[in-house]
C-alpha atoms as a PDB file:
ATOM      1  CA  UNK A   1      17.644 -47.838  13.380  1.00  0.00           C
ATOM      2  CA  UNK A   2      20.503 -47.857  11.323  1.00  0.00           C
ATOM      3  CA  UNK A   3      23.630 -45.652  12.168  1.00  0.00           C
ATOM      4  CA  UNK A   4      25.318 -42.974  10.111  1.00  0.00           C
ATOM      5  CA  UNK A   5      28.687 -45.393   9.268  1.00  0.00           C
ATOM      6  CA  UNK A   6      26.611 -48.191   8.922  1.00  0.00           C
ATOM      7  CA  UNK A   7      24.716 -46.274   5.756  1.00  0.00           C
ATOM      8  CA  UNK A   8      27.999 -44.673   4.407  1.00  0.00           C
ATOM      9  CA  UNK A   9      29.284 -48.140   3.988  1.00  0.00           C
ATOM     10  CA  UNK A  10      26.264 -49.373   2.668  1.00  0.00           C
ATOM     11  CA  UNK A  11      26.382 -46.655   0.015  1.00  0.00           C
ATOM     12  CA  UNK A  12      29.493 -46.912  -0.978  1.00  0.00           C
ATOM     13  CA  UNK A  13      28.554 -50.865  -1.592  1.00  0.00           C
ATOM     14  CA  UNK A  14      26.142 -49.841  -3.332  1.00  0.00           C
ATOM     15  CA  UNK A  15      28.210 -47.435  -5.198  1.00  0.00           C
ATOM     16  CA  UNK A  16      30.462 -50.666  -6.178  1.00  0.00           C
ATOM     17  CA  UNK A  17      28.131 -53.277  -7.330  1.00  0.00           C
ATOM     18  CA  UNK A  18      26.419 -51.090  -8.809  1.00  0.00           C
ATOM     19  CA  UNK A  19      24.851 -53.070 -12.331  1.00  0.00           C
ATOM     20  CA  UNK A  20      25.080 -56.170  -9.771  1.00  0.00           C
ATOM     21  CA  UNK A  21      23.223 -55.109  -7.059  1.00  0.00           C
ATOM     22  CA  UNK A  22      20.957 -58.572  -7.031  1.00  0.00           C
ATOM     23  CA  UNK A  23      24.329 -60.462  -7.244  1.00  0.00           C
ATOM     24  CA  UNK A  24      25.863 -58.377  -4.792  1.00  0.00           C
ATOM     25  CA  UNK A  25      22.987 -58.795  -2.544  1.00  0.00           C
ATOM     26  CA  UNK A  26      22.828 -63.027  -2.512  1.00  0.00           C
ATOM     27  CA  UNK A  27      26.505 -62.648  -1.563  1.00  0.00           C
ATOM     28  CA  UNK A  28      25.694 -60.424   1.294  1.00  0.00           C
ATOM     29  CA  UNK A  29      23.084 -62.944   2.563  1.00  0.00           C
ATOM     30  CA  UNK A  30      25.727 -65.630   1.805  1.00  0.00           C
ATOM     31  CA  UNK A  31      28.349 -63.789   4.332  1.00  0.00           C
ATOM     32  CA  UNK A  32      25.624 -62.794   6.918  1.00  0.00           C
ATOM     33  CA  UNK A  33      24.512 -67.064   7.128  1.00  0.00           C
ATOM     34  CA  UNK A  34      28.177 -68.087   7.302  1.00  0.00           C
ATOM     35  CA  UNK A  35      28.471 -65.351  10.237  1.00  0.00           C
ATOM     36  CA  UNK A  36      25.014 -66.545  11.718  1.00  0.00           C
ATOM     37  CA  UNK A  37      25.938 -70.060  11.154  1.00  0.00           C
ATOM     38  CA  UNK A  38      29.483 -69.726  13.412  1.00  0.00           C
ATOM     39  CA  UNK A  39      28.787 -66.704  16.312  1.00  0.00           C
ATOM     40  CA  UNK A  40      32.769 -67.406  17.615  1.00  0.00           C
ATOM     41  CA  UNK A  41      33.726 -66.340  13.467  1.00  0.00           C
ATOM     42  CA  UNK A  42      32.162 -63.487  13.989  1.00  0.00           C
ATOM     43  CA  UNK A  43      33.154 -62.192  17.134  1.00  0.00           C
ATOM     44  CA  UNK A  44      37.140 -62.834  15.799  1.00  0.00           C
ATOM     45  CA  UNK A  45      36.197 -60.285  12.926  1.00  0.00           C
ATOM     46  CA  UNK A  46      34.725 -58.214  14.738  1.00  0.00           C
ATOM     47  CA  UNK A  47      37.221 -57.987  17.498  1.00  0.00           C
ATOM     48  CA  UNK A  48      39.768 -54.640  17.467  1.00  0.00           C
ATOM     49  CA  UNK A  49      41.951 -57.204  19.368  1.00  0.00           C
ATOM     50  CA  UNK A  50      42.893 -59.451  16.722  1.00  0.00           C
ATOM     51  CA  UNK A  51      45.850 -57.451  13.963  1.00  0.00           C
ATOM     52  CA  UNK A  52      44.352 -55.943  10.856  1.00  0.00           C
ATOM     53  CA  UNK A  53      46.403 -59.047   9.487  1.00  0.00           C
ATOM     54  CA  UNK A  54      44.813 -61.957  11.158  1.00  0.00           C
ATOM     55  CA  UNK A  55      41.567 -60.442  10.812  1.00  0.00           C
ATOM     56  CA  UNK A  56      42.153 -60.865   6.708  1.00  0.00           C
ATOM     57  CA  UNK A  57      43.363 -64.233   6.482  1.00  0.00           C
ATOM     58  CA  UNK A  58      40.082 -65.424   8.053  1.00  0.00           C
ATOM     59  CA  UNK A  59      38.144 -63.784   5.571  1.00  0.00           C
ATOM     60  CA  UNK A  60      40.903 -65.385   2.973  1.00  0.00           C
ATOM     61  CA  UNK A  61      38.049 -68.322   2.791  1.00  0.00           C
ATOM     62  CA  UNK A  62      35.310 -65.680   0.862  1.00  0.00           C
ATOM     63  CA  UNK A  63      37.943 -64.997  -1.539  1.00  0.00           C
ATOM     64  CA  UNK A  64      37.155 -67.256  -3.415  1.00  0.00           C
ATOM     65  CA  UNK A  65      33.185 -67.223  -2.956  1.00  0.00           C
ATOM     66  CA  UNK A  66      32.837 -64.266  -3.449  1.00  0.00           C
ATOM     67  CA  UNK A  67      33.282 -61.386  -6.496  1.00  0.00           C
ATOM     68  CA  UNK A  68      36.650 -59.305  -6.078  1.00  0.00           C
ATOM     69  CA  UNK A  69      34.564 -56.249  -5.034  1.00  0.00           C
ATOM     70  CA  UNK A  70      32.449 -57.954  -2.568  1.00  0.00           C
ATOM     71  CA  UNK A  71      35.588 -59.589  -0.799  1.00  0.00           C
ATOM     72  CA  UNK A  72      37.039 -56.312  -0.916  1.00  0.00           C
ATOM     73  CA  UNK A  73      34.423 -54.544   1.046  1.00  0.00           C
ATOM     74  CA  UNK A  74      34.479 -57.389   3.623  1.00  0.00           C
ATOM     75  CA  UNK A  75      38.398 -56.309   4.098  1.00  0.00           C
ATOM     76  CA  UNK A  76      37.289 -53.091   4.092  1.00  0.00           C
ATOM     77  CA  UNK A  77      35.087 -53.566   6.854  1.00  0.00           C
ATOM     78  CA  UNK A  78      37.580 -55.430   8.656  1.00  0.00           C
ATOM     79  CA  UNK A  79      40.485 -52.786   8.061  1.00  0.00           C
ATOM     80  CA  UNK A  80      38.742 -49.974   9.724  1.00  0.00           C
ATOM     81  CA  UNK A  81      37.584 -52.691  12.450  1.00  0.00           C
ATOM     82  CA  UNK A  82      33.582 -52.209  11.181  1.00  0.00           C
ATOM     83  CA  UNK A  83      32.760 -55.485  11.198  1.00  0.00           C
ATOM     84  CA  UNK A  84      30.333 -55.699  13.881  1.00  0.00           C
ATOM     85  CA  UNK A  85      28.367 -53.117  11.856  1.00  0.00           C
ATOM     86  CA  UNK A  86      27.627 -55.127   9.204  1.00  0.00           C
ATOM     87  CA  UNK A  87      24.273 -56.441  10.256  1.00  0.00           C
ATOM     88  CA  UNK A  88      23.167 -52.639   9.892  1.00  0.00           C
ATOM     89  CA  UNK A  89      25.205 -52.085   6.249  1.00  0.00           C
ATOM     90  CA  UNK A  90      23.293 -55.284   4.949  1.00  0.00           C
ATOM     91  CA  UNK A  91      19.946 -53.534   6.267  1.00  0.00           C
ATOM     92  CA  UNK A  92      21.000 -49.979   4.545  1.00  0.00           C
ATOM     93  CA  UNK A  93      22.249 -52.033   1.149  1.00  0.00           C
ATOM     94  CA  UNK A  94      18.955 -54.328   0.871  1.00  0.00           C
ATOM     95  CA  UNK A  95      17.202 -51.074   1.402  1.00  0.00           C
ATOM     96  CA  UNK A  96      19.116 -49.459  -1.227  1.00  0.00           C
ATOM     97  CA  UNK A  97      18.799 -52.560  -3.803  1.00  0.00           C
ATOM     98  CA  UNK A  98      15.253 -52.435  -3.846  1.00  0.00           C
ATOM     99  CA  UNK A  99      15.119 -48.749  -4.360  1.00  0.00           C
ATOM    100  CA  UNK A 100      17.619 -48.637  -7.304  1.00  0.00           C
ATOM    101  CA  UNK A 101      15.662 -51.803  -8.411  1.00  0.00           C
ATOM    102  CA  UNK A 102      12.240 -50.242  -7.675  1.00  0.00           C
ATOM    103  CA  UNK A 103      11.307 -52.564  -5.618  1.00  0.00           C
ATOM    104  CA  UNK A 104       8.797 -52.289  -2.584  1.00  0.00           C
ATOM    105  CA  UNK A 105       8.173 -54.485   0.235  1.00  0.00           C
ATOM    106  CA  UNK A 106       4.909 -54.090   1.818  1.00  0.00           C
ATOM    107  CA  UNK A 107       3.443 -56.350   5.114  1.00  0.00           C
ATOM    108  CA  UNK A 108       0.043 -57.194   4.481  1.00  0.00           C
ATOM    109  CA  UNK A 109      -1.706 -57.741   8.004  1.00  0.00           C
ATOM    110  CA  UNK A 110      -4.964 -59.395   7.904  1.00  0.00           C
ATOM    111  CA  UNK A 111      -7.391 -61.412  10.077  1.00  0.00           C
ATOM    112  CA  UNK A 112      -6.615 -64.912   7.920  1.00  0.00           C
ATOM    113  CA  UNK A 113      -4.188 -65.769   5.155  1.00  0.00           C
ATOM    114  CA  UNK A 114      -4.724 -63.636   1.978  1.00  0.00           C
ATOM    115  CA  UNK A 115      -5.850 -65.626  -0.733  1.00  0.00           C
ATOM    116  CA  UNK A 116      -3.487 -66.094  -3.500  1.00  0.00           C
ATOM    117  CA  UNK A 117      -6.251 -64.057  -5.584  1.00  0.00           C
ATOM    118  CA  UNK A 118      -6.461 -61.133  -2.987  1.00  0.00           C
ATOM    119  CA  UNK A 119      -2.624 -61.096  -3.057  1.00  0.00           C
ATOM    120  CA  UNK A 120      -2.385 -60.822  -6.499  1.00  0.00           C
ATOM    121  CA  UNK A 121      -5.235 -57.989  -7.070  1.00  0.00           C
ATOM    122  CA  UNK A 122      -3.465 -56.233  -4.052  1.00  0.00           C
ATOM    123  CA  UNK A 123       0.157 -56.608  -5.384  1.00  0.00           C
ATOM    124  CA  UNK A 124      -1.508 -55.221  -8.467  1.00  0.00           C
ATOM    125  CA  UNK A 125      -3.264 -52.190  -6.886  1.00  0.00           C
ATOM    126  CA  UNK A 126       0.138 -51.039  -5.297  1.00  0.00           C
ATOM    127  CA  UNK A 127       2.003 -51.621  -7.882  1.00  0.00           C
ATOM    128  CA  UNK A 128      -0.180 -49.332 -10.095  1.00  0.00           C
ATOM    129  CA  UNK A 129      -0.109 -46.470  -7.308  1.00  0.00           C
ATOM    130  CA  UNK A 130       3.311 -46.581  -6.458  1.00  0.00           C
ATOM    131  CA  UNK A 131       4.888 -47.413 -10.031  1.00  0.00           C
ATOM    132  CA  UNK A 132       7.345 -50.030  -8.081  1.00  0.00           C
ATOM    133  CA  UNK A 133       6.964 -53.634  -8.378  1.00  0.00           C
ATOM    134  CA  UNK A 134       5.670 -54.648  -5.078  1.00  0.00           C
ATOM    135  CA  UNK A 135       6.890 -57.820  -3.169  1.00  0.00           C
ATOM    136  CA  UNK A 136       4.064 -58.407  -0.482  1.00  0.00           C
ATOM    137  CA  UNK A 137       3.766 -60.418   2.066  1.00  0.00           C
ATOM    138  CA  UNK A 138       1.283 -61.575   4.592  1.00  0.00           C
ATOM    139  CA  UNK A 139       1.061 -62.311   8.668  1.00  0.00           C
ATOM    140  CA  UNK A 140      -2.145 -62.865  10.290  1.00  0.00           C
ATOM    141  CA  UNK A 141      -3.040 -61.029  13.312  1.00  0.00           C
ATOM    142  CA  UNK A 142      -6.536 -62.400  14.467  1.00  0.00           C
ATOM    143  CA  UNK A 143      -6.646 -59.207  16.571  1.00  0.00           C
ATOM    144  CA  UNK A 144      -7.793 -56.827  13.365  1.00  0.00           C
ATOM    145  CA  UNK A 145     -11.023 -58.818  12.877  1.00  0.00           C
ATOM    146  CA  UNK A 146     -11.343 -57.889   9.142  1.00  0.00           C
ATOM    147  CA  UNK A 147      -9.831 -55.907   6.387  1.00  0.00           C
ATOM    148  CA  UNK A 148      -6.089 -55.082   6.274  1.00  0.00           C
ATOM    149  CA  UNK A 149      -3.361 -53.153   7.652  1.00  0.00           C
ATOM    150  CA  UNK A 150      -0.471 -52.604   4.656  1.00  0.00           C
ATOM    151  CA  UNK A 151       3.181 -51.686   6.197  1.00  0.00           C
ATOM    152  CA  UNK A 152       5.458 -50.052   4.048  1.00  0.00           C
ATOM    153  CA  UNK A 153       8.824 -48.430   4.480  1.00  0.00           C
ATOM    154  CA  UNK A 154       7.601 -45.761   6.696  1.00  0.00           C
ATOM    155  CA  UNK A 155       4.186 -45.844   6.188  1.00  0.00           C
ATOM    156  CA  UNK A 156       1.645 -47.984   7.247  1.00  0.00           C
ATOM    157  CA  UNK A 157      -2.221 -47.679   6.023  1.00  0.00           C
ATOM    158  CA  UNK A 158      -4.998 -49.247   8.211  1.00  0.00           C
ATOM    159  CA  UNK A 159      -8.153 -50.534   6.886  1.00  0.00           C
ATOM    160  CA  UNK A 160      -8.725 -52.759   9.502  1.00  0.00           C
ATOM    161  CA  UNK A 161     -12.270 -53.095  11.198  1.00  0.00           C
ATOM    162  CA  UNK A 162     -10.457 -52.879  14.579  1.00  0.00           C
ATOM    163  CA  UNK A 163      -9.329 -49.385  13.451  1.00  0.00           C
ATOM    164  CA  UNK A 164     -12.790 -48.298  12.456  1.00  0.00           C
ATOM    165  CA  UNK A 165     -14.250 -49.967  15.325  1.00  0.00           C
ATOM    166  CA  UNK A 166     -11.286 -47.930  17.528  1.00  0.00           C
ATOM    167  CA  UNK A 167     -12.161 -44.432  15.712  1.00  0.00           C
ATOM    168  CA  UNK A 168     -15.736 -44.669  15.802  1.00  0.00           C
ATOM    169  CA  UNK A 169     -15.233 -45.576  20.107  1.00  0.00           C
ATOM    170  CA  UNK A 170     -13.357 -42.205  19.831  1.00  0.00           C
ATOM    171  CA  UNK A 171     -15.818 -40.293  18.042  1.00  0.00           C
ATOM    172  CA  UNK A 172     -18.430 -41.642  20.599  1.00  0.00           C
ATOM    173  CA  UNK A 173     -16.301 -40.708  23.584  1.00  0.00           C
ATOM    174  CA  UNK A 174     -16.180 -36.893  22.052  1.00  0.00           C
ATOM    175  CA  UNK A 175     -19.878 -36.767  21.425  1.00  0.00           C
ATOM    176  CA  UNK A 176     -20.882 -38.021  24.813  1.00  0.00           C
ATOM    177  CA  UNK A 177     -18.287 -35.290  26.761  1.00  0.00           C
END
């Protein structure tokens, strides 16, 4: 779940890199592994009890690194002491990207590994129902037996055998009470 502040500062990210959203992006996931990378980094920018001034000569290194308007959002973030949301912003701006890119990610959930064939006729299928270009990809759950369980943004569409097999048990129980 992603918090109010957390999506106000991804959309004012957004807002700013906007024509460079896939730049902006690969520098987002270039902060988040240097923060993943060094824990004790991140708890120093995220902590209220380091100065405002400290706190932005340890991002000095980004400078740099970075584009001026994506080092400016990380002293943003550290200004208004924010930092420790910015797990949740980088959720709310990928989310963002991919719908001003029309993008969407769907989980494909089968029995085995989708052939590169099935994932191509699938990734096809979507992409003709949902006018997006669709960026699939695939776990194996031996648990649905057969067919395929799609997951996307806040839908999910089951055509699994162990959801047939599970709503004809149902229809069974009904008929025999």
């Amino acid at each position: 779940m992603t918090g109010k502040a957390s999506v106000t500062y991804a959309r004012a990210l957004l807002s700013v890199m906007e024509g460079k959203l896939a730049e902006g992006a690969k520098e987002l996931r270039q902060v988040e592994a240097v923060l993943e990378d060094q824990p004790d980094y991140r708890k120093l920018l995220s902590s209220p009890a380091l100065p405002a001034a400290d706190r932005r000569q340890l991002l000095a290194p980004f400078e740099e690194r970075l584009s001026p308007e994506m080092y400016h959002f990380l002293l943003v973030l550290s200004d208004h002491n924010r930092f420790a949301l910015l797990p949740e912003i980088a959720r709310a701006f990928y989310a963002g990207c991919d719908e001003a890119l029309g993008i969407l990610r769907v989980e494909a959930v089968s029995a085995v590994l989708l052939t590169e064939e099935q994932s191509a006729r699938l990734r096809q299928r979507l992409s003709e129902a949902t006018g997006k270009t669709v960026v699939l990809s695939n776990r194996v759950d031996p648990a649905v037996l057969g067919g395929v369980r799609l997951a996307m943004k806040n839908q999910e569409l089951d055509g699994t055998l162990r959801a047939r097999l599970d709503g004809m048990r149902e229809l069974l129980a009904e008929q025999i009470v």
